[in-house]
C-alpha atoms as a PDB file:
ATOM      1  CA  UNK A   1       0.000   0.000   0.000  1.00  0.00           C
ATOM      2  CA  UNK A   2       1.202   3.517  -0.937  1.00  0.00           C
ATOM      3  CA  UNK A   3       0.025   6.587   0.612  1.00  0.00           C
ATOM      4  CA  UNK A   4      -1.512   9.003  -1.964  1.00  0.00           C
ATOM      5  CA  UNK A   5      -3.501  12.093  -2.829  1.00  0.00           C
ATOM      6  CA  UNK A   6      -7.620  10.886  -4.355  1.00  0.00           C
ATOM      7  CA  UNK A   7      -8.921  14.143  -6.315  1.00  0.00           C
ATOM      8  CA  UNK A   8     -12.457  13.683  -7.736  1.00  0.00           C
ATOM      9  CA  UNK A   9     -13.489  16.343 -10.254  1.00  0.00           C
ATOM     10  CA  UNK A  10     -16.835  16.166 -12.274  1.00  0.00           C
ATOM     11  CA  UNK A  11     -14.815  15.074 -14.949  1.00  0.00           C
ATOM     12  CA  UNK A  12     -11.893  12.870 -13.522  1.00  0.00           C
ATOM     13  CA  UNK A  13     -10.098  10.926 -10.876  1.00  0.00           C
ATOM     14  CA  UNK A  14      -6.466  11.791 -10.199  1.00  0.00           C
ATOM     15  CA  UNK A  15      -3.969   9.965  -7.736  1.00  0.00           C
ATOM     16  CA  UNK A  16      -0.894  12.318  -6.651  1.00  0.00           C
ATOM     17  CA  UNK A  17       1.632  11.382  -4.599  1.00  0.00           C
ATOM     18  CA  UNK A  18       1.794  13.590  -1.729  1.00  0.00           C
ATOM     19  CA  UNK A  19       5.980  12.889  -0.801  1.00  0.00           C
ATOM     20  CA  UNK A  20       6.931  14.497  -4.637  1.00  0.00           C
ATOM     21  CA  UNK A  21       3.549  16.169  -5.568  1.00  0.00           C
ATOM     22  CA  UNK A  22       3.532  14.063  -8.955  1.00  0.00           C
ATOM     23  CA  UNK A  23       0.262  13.134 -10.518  1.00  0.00           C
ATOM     24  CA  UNK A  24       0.338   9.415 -10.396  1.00  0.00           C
ATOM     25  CA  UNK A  25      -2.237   7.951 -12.299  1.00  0.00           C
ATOM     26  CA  UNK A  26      -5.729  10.434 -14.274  1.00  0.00           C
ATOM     27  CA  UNK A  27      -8.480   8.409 -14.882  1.00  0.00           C
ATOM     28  CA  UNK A  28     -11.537   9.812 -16.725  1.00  0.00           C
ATOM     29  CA  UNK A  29     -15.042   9.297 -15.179  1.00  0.00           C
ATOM     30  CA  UNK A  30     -16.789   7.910 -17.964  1.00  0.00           C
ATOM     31  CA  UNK A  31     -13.868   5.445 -17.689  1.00  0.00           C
ATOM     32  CA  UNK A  32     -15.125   3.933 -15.005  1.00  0.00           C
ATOM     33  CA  UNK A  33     -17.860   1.202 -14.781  1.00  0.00           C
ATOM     34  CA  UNK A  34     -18.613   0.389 -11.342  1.00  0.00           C
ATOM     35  CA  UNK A  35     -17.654   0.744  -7.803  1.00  0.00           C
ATOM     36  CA  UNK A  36     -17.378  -2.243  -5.115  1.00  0.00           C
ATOM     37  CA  UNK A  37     -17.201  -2.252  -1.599  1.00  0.00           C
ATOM     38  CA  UNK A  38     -17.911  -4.760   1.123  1.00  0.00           C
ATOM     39  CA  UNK A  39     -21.495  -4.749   2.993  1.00  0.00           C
ATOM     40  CA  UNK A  40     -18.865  -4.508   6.129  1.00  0.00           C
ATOM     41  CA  UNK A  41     -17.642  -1.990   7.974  1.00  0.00           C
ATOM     42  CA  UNK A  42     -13.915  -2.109   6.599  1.00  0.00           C
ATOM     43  CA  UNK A  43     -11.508   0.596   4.826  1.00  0.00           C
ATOM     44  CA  UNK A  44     -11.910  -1.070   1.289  1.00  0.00           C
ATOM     45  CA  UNK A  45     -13.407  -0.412  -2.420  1.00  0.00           C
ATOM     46  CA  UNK A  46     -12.550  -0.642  -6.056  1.00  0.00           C
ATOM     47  CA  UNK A  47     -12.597   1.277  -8.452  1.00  0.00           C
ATOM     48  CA  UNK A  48     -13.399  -0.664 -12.043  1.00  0.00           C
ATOM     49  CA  UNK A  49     -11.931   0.807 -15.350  1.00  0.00           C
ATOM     50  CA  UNK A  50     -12.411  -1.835 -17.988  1.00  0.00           C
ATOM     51  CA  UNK A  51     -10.304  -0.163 -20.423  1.00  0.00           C
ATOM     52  CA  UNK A  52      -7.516  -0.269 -17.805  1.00  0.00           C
ATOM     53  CA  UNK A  53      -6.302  -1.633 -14.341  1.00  0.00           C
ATOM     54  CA  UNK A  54      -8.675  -0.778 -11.639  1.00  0.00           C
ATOM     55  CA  UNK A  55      -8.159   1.165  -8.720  1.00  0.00           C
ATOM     56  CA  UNK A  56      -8.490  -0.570  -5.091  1.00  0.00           C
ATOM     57  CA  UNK A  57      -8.289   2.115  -2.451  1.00  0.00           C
ATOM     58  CA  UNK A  58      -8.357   1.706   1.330  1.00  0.00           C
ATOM     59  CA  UNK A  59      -9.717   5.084   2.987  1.00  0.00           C
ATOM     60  CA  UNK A  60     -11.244   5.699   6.478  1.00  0.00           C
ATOM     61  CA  UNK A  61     -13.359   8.027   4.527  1.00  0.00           C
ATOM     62  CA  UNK A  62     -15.001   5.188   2.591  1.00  0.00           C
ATOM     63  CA  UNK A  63     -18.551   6.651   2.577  1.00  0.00           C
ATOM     64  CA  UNK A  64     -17.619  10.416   1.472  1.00  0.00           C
ATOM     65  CA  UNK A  65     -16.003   8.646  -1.013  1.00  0.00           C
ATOM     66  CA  UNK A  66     -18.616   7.459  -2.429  1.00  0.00           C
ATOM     67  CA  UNK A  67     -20.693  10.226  -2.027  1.00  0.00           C
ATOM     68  CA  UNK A  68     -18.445  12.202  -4.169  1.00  0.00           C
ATOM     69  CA  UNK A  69     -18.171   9.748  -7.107  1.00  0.00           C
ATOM     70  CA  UNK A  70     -21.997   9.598  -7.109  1.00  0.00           C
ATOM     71  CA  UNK A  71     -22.311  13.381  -6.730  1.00  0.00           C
ATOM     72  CA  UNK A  72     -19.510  13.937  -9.864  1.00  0.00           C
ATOM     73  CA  UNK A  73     -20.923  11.192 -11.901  1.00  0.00           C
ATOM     74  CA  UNK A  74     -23.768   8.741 -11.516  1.00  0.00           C
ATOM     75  CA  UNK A  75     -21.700   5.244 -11.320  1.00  0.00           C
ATOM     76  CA  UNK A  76     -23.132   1.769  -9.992  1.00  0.00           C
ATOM     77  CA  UNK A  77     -21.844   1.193  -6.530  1.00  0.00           C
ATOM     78  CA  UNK A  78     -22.129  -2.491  -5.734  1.00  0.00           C
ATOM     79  CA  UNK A  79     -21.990  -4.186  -2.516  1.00  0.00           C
ATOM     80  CA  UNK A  80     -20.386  -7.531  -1.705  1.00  0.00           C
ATOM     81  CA  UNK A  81     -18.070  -9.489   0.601  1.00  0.00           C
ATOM     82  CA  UNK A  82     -16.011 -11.067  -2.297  1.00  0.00           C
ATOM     83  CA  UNK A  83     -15.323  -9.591  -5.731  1.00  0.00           C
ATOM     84  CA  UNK A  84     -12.508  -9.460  -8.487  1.00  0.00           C
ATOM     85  CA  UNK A  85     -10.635  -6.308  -9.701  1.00  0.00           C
ATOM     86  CA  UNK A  86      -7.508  -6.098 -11.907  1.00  0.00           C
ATOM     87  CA  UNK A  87      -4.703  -5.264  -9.914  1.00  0.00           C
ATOM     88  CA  UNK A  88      -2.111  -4.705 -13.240  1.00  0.00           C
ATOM     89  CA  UNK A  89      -3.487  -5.756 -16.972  1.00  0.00           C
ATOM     90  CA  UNK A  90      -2.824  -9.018 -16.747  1.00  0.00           C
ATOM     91  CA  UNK A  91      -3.317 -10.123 -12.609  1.00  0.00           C
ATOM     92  CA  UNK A  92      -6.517 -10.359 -11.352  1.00  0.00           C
ATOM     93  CA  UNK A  93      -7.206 -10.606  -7.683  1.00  0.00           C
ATOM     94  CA  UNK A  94      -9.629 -11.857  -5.583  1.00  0.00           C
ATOM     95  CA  UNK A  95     -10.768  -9.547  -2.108  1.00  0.00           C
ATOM     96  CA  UNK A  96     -12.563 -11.601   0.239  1.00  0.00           C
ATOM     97  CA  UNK A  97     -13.843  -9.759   3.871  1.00  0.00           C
ATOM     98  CA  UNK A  98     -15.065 -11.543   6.582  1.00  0.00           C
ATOM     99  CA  UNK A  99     -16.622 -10.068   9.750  1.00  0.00           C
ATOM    100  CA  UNK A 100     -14.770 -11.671  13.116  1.00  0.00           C
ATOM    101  CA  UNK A 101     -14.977 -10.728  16.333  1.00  0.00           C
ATOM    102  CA  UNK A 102     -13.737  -7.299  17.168  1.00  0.00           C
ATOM    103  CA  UNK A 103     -13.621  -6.416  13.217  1.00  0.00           C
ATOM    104  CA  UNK A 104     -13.536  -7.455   9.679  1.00  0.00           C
ATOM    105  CA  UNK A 105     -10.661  -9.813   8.322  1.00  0.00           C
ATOM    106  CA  UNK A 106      -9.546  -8.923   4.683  1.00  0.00           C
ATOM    107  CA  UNK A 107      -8.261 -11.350   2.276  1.00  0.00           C
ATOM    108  CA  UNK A 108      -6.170 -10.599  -1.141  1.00  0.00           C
ATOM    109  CA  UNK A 109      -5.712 -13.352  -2.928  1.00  0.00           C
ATOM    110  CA  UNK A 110      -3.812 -13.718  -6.455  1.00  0.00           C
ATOM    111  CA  UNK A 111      -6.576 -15.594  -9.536  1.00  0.00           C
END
């Protein structure tokens, strides 16, 4: 995991990193397909770009997350406790949550 900057514009996503102030990675909003996150209250959701690799970001600010990429552009936000997302073009992982006492256990496992 790598610390970086989320911007959400009505038009975009950028990642910066916050250490050099580089834009890391722009992704264009009509890019983007759907959004997953667990129906648990963990850190975790994915962003899914078809055309691309996807974008799995863990935030404490999960739900204004959201908010704002429904608010900039209408997008399907799915819930479940197990879904894919492409980590680079060509690996494909597997997140798994589970809730356990005193919390939620996340798995990432390699397809």
């Amino acid at each position: 995991m790598k610390c970086r900057i989320l911007l959400i514009t009505d038009f975009a996503i950028y990642i910066v990193d916050p250490e050099t102030d580089s834009l890391k990675r722009r992704i264009a909003l009509a890019a983007v397909e759907k959004i997953y996150l667990s129906e648990l209250s963990d850190n975790f959701l994915a962003v899914i770009i078809p055309t691309e690799y996807d974008l799995l970001i863990a935030s404490a600010r999960k739900n204004e997350i959201i908010t704002a990429f429904v608010e900039a552009y209408e997008l399907d936000v799915v819930s479940s406790n197990r879904f894919e997302y492409n980590a680079a073009s060509d690996l494909v992982k597997e997140i798994e949550f589970e809730e356990v006492e005193g919390g939620v256990k996340t798995r990432i496992l390699r397809k």
